[in-house]
Each structure stands twice: as structure tokens, then as C-alpha cells.
N, C-alpha and C. Protein backbone atom coordinates (compact mmCIF):
# COMPACT_ATOMS: atom_id res chain seq x y z
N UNK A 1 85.22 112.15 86.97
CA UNK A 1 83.98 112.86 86.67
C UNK A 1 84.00 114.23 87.34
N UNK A 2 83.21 114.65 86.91
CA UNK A 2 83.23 116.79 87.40
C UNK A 2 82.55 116.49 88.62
N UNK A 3 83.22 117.34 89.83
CA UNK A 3 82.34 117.49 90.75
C UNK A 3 82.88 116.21 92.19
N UNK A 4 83.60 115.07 90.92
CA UNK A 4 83.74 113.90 92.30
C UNK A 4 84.88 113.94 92.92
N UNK A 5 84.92 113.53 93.85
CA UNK A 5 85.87 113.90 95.20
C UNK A 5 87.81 112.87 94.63
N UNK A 6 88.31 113.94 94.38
CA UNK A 6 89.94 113.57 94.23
C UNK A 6 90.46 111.81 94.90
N UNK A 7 90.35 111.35 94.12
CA UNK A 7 91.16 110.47 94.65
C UNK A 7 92.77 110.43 95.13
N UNK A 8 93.08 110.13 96.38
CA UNK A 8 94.30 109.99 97.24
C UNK A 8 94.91 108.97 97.58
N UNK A 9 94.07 108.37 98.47
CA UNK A 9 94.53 107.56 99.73
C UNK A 9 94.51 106.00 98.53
N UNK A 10 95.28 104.42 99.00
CA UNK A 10 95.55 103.58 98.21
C UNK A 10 95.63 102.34 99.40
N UNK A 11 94.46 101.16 98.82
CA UNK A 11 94.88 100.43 99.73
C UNK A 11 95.11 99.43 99.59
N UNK A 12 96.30 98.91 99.69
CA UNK A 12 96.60 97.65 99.05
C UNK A 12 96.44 96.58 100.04
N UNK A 13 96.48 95.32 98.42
CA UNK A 13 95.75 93.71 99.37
C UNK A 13 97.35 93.28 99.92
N UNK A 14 97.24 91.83 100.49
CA UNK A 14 98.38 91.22 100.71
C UNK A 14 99.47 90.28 99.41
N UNK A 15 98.55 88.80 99.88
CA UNK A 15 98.71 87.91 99.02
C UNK A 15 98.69 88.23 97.59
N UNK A 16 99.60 87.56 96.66
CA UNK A 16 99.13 88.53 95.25
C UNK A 16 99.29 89.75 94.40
N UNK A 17 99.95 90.16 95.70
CA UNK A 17 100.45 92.01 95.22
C UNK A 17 101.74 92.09 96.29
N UNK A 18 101.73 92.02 97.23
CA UNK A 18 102.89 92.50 98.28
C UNK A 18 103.59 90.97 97.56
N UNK A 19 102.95 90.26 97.42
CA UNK A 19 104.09 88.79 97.20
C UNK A 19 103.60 88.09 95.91
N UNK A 20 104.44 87.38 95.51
CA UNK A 20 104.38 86.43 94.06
C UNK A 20 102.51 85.96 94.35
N UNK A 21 102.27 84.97 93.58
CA UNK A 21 100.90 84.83 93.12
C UNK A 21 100.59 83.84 94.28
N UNK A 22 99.20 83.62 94.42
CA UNK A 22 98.73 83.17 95.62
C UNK A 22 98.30 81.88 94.37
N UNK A 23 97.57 82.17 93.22
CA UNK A 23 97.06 81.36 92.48
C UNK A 23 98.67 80.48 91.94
N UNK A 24 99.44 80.31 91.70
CA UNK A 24 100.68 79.66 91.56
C UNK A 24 100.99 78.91 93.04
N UNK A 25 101.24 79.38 94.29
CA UNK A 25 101.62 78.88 95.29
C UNK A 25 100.48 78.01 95.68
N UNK A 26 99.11 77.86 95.38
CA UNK A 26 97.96 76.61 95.71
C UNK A 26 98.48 75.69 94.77
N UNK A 27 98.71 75.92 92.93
CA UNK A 27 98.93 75.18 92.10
C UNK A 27 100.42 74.65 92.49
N UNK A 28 101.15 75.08 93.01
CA UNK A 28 102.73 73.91 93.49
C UNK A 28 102.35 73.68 94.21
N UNK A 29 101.19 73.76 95.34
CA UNK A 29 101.13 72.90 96.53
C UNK A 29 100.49 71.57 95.94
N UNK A 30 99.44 71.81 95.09
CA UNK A 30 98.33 70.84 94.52
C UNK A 30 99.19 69.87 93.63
N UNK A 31 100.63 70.15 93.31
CA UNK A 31 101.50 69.20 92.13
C UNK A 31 102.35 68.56 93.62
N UNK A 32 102.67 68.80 94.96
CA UNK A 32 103.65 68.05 95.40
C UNK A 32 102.75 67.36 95.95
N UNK A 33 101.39 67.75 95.87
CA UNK A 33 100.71 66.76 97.39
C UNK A 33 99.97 65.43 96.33
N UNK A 34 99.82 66.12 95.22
CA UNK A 34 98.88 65.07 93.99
C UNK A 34 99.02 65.10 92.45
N UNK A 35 98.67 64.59 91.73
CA UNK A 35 98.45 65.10 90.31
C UNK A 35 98.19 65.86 89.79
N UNK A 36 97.00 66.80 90.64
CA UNK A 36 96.20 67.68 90.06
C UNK A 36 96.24 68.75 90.98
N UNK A 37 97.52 70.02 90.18
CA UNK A 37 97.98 71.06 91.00
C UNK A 37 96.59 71.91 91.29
N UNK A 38 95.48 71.85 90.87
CA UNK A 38 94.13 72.74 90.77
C UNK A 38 93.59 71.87 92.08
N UNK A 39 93.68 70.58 92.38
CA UNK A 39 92.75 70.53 93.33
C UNK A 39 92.12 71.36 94.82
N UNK A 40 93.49 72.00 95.52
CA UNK A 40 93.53 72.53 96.65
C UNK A 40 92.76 73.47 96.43
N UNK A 41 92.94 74.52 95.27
CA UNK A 41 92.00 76.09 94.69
C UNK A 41 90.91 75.70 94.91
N UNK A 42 90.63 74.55 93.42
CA UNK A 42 89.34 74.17 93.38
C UNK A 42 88.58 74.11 94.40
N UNK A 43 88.49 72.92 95.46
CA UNK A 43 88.17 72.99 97.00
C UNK A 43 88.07 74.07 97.96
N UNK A 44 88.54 75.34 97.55
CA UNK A 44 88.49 76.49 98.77
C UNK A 44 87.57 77.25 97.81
N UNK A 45 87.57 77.12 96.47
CA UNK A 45 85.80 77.90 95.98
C UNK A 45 84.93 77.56 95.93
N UNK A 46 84.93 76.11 95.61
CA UNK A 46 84.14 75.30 94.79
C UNK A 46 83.03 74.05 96.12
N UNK A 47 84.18 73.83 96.86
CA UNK A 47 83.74 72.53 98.33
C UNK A 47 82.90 73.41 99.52
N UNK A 48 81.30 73.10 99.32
CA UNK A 48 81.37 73.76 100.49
C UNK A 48 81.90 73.86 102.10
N UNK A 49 82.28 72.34 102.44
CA UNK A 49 83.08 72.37 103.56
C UNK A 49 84.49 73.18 104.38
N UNK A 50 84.99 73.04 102.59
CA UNK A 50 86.48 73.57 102.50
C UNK A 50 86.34 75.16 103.00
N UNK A 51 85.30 75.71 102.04
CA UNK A 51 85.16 77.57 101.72
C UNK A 51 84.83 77.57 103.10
N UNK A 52 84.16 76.79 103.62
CA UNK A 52 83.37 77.35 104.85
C UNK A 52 84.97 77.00 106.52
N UNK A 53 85.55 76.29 105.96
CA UNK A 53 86.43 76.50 106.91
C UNK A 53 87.46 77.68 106.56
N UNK A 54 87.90 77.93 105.30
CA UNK A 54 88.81 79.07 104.99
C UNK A 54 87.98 80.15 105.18
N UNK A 55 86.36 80.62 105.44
CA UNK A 55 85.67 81.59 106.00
C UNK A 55 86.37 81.89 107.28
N UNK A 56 85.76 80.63 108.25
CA UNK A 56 85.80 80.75 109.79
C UNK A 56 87.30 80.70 110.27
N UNK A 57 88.09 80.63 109.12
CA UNK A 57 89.74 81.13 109.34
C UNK A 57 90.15 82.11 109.39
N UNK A 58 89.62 82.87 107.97
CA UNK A 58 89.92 84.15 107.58
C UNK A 58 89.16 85.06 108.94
N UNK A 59 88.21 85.11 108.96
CA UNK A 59 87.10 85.79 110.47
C UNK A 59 87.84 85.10 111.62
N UNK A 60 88.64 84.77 111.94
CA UNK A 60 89.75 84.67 113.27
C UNK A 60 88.65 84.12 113.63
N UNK A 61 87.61 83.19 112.78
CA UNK A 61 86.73 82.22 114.46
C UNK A 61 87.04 80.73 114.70
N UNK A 62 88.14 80.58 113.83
CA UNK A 62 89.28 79.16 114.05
C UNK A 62 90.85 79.47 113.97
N UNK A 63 91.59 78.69 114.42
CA UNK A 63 93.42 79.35 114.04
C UNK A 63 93.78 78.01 112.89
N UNK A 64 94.61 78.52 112.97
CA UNK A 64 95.89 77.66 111.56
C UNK A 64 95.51 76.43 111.32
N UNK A 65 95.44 75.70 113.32
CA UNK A 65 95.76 74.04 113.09
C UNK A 65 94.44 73.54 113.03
N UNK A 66 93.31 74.25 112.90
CA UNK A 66 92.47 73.46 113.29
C UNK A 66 91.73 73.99 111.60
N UNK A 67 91.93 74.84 110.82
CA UNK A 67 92.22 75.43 109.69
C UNK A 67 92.65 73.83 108.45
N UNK A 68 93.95 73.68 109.15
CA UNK A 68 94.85 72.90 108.16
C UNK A 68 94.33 71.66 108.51
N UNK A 69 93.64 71.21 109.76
CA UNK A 69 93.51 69.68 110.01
C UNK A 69 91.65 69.20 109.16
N UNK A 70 90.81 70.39 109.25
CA UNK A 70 89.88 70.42 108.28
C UNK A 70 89.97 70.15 106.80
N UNK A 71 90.84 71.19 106.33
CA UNK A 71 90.95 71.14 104.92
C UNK A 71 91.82 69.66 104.37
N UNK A 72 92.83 69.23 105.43
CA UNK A 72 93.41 68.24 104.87
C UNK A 72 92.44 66.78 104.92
N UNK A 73 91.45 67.09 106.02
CA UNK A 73 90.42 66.11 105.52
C UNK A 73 89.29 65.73 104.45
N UNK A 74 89.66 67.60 104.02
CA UNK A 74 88.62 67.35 102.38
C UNK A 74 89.38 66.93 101.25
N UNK A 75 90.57 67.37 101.53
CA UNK A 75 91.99 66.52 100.58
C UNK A 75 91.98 65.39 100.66
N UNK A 76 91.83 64.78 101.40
CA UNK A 76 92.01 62.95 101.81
C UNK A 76 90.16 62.71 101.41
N UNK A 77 89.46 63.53 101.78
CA UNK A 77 88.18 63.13 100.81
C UNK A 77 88.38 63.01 99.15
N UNK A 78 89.00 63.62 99.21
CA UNK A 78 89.15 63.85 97.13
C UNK A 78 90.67 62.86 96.82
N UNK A 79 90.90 61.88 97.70
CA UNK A 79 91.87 61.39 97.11
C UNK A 79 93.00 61.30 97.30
N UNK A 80 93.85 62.48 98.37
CA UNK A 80 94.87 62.24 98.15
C UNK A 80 95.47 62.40 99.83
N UNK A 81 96.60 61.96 100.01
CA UNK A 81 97.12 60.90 101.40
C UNK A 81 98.11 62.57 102.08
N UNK A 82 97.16 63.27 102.65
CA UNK A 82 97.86 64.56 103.52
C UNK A 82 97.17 64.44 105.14
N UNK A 83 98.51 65.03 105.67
CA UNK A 83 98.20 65.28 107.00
C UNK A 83 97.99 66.44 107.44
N UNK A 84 97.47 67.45 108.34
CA UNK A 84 96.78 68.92 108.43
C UNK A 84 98.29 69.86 108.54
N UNK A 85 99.38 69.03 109.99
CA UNK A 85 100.14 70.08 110.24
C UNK A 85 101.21 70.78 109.02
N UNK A 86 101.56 71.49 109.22
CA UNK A 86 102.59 72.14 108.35
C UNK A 86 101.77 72.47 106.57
N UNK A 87 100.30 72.14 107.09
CA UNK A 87 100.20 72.12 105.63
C UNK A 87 99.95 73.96 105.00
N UNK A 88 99.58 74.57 105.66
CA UNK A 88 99.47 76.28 105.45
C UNK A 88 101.38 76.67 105.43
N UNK A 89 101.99 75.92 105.82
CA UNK A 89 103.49 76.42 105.89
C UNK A 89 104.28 76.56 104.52
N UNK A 90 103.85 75.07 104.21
CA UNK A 90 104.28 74.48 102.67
C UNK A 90 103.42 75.10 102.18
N UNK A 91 102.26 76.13 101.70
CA UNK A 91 101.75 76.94 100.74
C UNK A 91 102.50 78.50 100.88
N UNK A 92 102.94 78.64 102.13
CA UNK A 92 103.49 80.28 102.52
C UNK A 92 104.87 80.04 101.82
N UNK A 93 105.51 78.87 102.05
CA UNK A 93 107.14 79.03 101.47
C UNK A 93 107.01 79.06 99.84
N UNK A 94 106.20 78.70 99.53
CA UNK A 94 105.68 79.21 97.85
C UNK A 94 105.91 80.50 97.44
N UNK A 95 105.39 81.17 98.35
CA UNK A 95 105.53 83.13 98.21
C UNK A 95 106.59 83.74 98.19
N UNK A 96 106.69 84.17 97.84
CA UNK A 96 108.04 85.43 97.85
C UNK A 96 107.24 87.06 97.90
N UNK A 97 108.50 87.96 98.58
CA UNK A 97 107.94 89.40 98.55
C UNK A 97 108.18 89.70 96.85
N UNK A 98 107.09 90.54 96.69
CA UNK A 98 107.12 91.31 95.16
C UNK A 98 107.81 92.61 95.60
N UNK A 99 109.18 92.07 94.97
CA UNK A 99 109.86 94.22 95.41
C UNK A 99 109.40 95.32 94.41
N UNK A 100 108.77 94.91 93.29
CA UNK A 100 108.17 95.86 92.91
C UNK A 100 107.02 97.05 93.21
N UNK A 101 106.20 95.49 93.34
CA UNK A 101 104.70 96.07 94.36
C UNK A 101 105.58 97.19 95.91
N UNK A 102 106.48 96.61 96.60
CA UNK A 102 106.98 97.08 97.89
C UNK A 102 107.51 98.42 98.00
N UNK A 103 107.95 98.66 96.42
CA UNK A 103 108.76 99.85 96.41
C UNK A 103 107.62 100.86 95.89
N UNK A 104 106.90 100.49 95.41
CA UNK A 104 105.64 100.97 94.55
C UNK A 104 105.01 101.72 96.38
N UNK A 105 104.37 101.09 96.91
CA UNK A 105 103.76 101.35 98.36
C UNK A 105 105.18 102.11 99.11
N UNK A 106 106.25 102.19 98.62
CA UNK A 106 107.31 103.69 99.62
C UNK A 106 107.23 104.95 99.19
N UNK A 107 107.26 104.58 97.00
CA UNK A 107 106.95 105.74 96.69
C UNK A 107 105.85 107.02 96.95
N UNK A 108 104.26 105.79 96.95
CA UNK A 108 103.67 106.90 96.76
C UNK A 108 103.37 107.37 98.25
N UNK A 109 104.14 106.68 99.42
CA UNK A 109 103.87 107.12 101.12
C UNK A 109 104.65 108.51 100.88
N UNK A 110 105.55 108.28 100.14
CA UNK A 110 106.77 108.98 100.23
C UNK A 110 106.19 110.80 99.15
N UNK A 111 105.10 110.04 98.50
CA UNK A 111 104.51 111.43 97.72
C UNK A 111 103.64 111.81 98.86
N UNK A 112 103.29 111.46 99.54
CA UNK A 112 102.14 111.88 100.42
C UNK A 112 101.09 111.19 100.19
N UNK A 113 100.85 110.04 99.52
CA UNK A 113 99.81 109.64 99.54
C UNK A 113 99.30 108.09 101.12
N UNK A 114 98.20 108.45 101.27
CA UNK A 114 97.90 107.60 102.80
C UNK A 114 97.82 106.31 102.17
N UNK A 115 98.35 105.44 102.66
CA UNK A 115 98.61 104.08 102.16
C UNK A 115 97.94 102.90 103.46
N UNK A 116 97.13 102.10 103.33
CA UNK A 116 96.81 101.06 103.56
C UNK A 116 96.83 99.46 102.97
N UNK A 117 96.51 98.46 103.97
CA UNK A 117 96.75 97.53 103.53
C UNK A 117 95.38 96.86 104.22
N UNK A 118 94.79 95.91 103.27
CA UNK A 118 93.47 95.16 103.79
C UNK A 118 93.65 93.47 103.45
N UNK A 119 93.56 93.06 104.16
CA UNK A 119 94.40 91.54 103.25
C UNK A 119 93.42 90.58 104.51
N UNK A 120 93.01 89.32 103.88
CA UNK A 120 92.08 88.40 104.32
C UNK A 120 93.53 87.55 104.92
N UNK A 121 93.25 87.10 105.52
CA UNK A 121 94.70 86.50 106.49
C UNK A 121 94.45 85.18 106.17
N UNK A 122 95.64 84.59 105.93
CA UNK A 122 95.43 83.01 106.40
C UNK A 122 97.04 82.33 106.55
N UNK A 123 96.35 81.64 107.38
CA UNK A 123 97.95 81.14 108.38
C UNK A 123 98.07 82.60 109.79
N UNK A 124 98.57 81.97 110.89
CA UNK A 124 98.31 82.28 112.27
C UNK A 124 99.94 83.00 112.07
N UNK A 125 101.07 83.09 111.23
CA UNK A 125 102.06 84.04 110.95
C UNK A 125 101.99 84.35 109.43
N UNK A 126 101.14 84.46 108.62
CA UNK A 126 101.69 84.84 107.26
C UNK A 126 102.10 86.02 106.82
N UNK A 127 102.51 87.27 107.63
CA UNK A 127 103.20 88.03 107.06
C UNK A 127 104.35 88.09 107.99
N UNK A 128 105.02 87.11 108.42
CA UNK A 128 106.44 86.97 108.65
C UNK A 128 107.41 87.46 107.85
N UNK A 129 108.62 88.32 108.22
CA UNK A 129 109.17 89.24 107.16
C UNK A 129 108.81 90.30 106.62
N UNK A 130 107.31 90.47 106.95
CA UNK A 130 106.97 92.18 106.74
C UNK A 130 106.87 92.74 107.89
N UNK A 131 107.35 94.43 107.80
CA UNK A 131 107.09 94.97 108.78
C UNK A 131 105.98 95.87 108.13
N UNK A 132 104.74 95.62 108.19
CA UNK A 132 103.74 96.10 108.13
C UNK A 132 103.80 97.40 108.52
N UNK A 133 103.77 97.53 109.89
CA UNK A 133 103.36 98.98 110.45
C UNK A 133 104.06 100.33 109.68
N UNK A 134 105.48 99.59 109.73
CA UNK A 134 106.70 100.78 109.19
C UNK A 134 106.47 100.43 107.74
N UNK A 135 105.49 100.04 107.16
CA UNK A 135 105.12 99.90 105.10
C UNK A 135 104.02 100.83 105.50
N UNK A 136 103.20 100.86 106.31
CA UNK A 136 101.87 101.07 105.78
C UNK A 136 101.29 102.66 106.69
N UNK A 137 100.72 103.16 106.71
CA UNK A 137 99.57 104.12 107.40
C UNK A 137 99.00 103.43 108.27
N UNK A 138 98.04 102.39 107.40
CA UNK A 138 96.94 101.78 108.24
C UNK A 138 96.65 100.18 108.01
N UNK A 139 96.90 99.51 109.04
CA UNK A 139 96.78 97.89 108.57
C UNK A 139 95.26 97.50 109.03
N UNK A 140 95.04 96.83 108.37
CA UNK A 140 93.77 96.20 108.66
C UNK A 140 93.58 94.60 108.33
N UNK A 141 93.78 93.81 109.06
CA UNK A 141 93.25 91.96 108.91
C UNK A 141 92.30 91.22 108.63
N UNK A 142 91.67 90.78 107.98
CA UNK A 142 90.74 90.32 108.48
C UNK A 142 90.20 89.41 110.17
N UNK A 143 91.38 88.67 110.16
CA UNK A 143 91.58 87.61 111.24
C UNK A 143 91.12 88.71 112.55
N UNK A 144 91.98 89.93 112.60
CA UNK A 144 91.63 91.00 113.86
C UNK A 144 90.76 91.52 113.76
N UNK A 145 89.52 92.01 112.73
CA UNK A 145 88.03 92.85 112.28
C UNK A 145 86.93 91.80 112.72
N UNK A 146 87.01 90.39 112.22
CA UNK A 146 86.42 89.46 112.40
C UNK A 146 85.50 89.46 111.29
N UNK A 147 85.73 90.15 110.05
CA UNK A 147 85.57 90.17 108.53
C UNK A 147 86.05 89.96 107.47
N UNK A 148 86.06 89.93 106.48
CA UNK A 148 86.65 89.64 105.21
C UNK A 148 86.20 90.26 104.19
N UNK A 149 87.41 90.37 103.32
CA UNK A 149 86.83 90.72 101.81
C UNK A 149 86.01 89.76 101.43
N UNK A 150 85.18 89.87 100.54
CA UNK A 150 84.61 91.23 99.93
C UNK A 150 83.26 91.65 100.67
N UNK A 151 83.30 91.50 102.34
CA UNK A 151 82.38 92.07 102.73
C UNK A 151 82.51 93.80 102.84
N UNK A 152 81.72 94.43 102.48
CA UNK A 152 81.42 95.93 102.82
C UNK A 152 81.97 96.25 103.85
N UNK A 153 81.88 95.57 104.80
CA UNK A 153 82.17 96.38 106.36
C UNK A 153 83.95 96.14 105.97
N UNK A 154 84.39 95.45 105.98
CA UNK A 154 86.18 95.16 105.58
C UNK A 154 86.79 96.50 104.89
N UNK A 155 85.99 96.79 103.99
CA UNK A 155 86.49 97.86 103.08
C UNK A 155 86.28 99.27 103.75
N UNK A 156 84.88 99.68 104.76
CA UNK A 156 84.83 100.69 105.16
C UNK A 156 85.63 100.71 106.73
N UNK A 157 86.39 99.58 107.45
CA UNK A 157 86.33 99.73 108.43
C UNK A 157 87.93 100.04 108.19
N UNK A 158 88.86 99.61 106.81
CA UNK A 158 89.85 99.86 106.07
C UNK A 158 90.39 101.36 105.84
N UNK A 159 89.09 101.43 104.77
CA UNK A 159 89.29 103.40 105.06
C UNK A 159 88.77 103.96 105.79
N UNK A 160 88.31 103.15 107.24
CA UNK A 160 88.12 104.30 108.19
C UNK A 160 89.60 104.64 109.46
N UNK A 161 90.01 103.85 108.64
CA UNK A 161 91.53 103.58 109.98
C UNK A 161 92.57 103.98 109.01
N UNK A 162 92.53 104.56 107.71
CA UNK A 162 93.21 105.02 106.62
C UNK A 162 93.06 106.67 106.60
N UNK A 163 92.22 106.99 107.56
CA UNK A 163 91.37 108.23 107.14
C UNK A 163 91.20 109.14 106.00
N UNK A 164 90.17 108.35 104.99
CA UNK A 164 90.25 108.43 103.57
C UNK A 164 88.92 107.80 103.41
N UNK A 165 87.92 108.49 103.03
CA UNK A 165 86.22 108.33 102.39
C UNK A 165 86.59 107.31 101.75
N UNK A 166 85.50 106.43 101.13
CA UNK A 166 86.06 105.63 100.19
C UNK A 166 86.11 106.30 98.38
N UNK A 167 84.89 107.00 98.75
CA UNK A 167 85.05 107.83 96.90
C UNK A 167 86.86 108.31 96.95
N UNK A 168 87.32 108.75 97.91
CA UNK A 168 88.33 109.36 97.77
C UNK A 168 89.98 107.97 97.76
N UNK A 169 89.17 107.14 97.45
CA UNK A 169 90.51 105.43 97.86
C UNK A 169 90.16 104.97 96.35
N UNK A 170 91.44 104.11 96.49
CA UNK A 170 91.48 103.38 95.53
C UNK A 170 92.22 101.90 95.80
N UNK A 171 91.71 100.67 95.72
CA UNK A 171 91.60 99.40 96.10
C UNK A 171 92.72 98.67 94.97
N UNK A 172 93.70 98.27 95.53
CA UNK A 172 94.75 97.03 94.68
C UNK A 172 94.45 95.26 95.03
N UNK A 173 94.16 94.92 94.30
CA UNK A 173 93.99 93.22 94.57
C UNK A 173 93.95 92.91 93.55
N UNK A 174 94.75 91.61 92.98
CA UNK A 174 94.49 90.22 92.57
C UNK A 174 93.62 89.85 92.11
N UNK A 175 92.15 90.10 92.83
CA UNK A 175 91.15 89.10 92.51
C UNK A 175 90.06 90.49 92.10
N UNK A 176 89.56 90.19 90.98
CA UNK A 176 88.60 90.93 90.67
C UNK A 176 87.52 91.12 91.11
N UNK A 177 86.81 89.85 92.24
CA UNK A 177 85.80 89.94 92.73
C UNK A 177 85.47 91.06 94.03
N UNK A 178 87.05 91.18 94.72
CA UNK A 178 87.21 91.68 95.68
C UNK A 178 87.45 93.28 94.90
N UNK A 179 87.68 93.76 93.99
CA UNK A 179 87.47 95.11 93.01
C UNK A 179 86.29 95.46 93.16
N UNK A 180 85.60 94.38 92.73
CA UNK A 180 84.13 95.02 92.33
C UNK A 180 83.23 94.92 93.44
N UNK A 181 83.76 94.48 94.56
CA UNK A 181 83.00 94.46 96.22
C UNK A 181 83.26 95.67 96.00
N UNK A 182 84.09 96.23 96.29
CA UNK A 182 85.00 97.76 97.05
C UNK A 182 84.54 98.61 95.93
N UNK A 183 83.87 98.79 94.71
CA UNK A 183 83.14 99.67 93.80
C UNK A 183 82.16 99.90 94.71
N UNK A 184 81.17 98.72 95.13
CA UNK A 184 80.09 98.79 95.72
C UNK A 184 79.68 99.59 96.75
N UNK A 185 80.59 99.76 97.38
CA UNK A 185 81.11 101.12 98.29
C UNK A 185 81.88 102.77 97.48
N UNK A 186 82.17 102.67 96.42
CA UNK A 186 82.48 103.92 95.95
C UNK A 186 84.07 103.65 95.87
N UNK A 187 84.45 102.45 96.02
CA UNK A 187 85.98 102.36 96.49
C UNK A 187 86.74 102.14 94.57
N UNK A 188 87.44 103.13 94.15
CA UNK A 188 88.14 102.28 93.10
C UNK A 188 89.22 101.20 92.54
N UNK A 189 89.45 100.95 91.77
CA UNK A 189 89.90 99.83 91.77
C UNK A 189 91.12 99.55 90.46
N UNK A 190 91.90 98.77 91.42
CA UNK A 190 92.71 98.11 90.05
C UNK A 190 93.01 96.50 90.24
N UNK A 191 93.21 96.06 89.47
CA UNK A 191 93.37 94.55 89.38
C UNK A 191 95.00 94.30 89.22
N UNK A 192 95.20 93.67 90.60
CA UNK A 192 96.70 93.71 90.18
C UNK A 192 97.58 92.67 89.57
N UNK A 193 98.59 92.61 88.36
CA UNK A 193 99.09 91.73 87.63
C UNK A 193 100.50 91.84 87.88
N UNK A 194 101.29 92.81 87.65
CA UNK A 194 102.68 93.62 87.86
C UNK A 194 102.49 94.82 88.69
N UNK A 195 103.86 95.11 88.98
CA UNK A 195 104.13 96.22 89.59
C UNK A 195 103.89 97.08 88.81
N UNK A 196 104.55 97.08 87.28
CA UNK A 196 104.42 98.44 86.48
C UNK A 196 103.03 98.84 86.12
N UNK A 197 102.63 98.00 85.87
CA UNK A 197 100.65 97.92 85.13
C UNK A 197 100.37 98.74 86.51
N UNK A 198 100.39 98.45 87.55
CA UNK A 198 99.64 98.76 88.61
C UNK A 198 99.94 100.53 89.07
N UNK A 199 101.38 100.70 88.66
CA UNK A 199 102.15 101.93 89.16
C UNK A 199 100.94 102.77 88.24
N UNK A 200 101.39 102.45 86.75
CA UNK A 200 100.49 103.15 85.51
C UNK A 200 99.16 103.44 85.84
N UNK A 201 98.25 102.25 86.05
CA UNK A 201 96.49 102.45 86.48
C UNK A 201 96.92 102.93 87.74
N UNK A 202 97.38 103.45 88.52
CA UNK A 202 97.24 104.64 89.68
C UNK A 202 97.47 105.92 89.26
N UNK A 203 98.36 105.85 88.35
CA UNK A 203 98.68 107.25 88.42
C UNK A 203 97.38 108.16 87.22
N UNK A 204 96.94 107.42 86.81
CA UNK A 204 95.83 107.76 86.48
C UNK A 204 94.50 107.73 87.24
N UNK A 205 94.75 107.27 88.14
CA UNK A 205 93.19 107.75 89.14
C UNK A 205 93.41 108.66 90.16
N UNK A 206 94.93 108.57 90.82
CA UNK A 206 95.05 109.20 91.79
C UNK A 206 95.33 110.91 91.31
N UNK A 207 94.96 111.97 92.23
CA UNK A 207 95.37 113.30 92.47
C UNK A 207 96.37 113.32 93.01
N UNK A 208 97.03 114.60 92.72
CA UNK A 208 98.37 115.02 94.16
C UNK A 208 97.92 114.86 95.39
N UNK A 209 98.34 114.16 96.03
CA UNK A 209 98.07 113.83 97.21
C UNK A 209 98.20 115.25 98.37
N UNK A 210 97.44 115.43 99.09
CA UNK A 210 96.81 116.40 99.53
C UNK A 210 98.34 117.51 100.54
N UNK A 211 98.65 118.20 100.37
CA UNK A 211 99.31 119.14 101.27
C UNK A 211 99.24 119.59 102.48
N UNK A 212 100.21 119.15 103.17
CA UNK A 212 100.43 119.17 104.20
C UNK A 212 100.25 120.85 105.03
N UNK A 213 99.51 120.89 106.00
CA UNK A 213 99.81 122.01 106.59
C UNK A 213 100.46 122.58 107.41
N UNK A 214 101.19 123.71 107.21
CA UNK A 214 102.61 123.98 108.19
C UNK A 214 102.52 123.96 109.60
């Protein structure tokens, strides 16, 4: 629009974009542990017990084991014969890095554009194998903010450690709900599916990333 402030800065999620699908790695966990590869998902949107412990996970106000020994008791409520430990382990070895998405986040550091990362944490190591700091500008956790997507404060406390307004950002995730949080703030958005789809809807929102001064 005329008049609105250039978009630059880019901040990408974790799960879902830096790595294969988060929605696939619940569904093979949900086929080795039971019949019904949907149950585990189902339960972290749908159970209020479940959501409310993957809350007080994600907000670092519980860790991993006490995380995994909850949820595996709403699993053994619904049926099926799990024990807590190792159970966040066997959903992480599901993942793989997306080298598309990875190379996608060098290029545009590498154009000048300020690159962040905002990602709701779960598991007490899940980005083992990334070196975050040396990918990114600016990292932000939930587990360390003591927030989460799609709260407001997550997204501004994101581009405030990105140093990038939010009219001036633009938001990558997976999940559409967490898009249209980060609108709510002025933040734009893409929904991420592939690397290439995603490269394409940026390069249409973003400006030349801003010039450096000598």
C-alpha cells in the first residue's frame, strides 16, 4: 500500500519450516504407539488437560519429563499402553532439517535482510543440530520469554530483538493461526508449505533490504 513502511526483516518459525512437518511426525508417533496416528494431535488441541500441559511446557513453567509423564497419562486415558520417558524423543527423531527452508534463511541474511527465528519450543533439546545463533540475527524461544505463539507479546518481543517494527517483518509458519496472530500486530505473513512457495511469497512482500552505511 502507498505510504506503508517497506518490508525487510523475516522471521522464521521452527518446527515445520526449518524441519520436515511437525503434523506428520505426531501422525508416525500416533501409528507406532496405537491405531490411530491422529490421536496424540488430536489431544494437544482438542484435551483440555493435554493443551494445558503443552502450554505450561512451551512457557518454560514445566521441563520435558514432567511434560512427557503428563501427556502420556492422557494417552493411557484414551487407551493406549505408553510410558512418559523418551516419549518427546521418539516425536523429534521424526524430523529432519528442511535444506531448503535452511538455505532459503542464508540467502536472504546474505542479501541483507535481518533474519529471525520465533519458534514455541518443545522438548528440553529440540534444536539439537542447529546452530541457531550462526543461522539467525535474532533467536527468540518461547521456553526462555516465558510466552508463546500466538500471543502478541512473542511476536513483539521477536521483532524487538530483530530490530525490525513489525509493519516492517514478515512472519513464516506452518500454522495459519499463528499468521493471523502476527497480522494482529501489523506482522505479515506467509504460510509455510515448501521452500520454493515460500522463497516466491517473500519475494513479493519483501523490499531491498536496507543499505548498509559506510
Amino acid at each position: 500500500m502507498s505510504g506503508a513502511t517497506p518490508r525487510h526483516a523475516v522471521l522464521f518459525d521452527f518446527g515445520g519450516v526449518l524441519t520436515t512437518s511437525v503434523v506428520t511426525a505426531f501422525a508416525g508417533l500416533g501409528a507406532e504407539l496405537g491405531d490411530d496416528p491422529g490421536l496424540p494431535l488430536r489431544l494437544l488441541s482438542r484435551d483440555r488437560e493435554s493443551a494445558a500441559l503443552l502450554v505450561a511446557h512451551e512457557e518454560g513453567r514445566i521441563g520435558e519429563r514432567e511434560f512427557e509423564d503428563g501427556f502420556a497419562a492422557r494417552l493411557r486415558a484414551h487407551g493406549l499402553a505408553v510410558e512418559g520417558p523418551g516419549l518427546v524423543s521418539r516425536l523429534q527423531a521424526r524430523l529432519r532439517p528442511d535444506p531448503g527452508t535452511i538455505a532459503l534463511v542464508a540467502r536472504l541474511r546474505s542479501a541483507g535482510h535481518p533474519v529471525g527465528l520465533l519458534s514455541n519450543s518443545l522438548g528440553d533439546d529440540c534444536y539439537a543440530g542447529f546452530d541457531l545463533p550462526a543461522m539467525f540475527d535474532a533467536v527468540t524461544v518461547s521456553g526462555h520469554i516465558g510466552v508463546r505463539k500466538p500471543s502478541r507479546h512473542a511476536y513483539a518481543i521477536a521483532c524487538e530483538r530483530l530490530g525490525a517494527p513489525p509493519e516492517a517483518t514478515v512472519m513464516v509458519d506452518d500454522l495459519r493461526q499463528n499468521i493471523e496472530a502476527a497480522a494482529r500486530l501489523g506482522i505479515a505473513g506467509v504460510v509455510h508449505r515448501d521452500a520454493a512457495t515460500t522463497a516466491g511469497e517473500l519475494a513479493g512482500l519483501l523490499a531491498a533490504a536496507p543499505a548498509h552505511e559506510a
